[in-house]
Protein backbone atom coordinates (compact mmCIF):
# COMPACT_ATOMS: atom_id res chain seq x y z
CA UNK A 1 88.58 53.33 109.35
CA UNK A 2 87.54 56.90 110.70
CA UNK A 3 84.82 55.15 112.81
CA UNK A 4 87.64 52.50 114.35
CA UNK A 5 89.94 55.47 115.12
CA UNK A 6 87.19 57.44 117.35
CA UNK A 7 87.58 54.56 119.98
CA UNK A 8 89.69 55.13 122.82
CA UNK A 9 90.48 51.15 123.06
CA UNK A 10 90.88 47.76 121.55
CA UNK A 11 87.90 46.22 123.24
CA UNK A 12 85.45 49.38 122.05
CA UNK A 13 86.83 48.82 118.53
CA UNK A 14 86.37 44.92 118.77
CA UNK A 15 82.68 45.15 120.15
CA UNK A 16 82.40 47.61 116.60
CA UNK A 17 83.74 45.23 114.44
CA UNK A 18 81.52 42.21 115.73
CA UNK A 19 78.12 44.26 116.01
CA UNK A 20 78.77 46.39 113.02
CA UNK A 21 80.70 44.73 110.47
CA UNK A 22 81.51 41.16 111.19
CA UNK A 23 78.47 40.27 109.63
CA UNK A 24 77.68 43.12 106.85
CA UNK A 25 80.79 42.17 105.53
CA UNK A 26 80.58 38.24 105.69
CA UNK A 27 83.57 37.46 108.29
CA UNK A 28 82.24 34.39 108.77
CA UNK A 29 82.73 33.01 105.89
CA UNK A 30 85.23 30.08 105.44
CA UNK A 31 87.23 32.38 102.83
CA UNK A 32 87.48 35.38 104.93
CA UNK A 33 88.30 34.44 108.14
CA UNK A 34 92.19 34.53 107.97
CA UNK A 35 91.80 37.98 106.17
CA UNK A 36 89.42 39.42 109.14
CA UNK A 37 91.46 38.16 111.65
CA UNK A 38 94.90 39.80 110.13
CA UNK A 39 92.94 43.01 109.95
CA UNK A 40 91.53 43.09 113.60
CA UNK A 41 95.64 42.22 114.17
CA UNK A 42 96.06 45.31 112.89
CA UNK A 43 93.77 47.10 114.68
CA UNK A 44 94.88 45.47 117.92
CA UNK A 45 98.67 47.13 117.06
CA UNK A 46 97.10 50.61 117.40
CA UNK A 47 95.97 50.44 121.02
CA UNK A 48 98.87 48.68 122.61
């Protein structure tokens, strides 16, 4: 979370979450995908 509040917007947080932890953190799989996308929600509420 410290690293996701360093960026100034939503799109430099996104492109974080897809290179950085999208992956490390299995997104993709068919169990987590409602879960990842209610936390990039989240995220998306801070820059707007």
């Amino acid at each position: 979370m410290g690293r996701l509040n360093q960026f100034k917007s939503f799109d430099d947080a996104k492109l974080y979450l897809t290179d950085h932890v999208m992956y490390k953190y299995g997104w993709t799989a068919e169990n987590k995908v409602k879960k990842a996308a209610t936390f990039v929600r989240h995220i998306k509420r801070k820059y707007i």
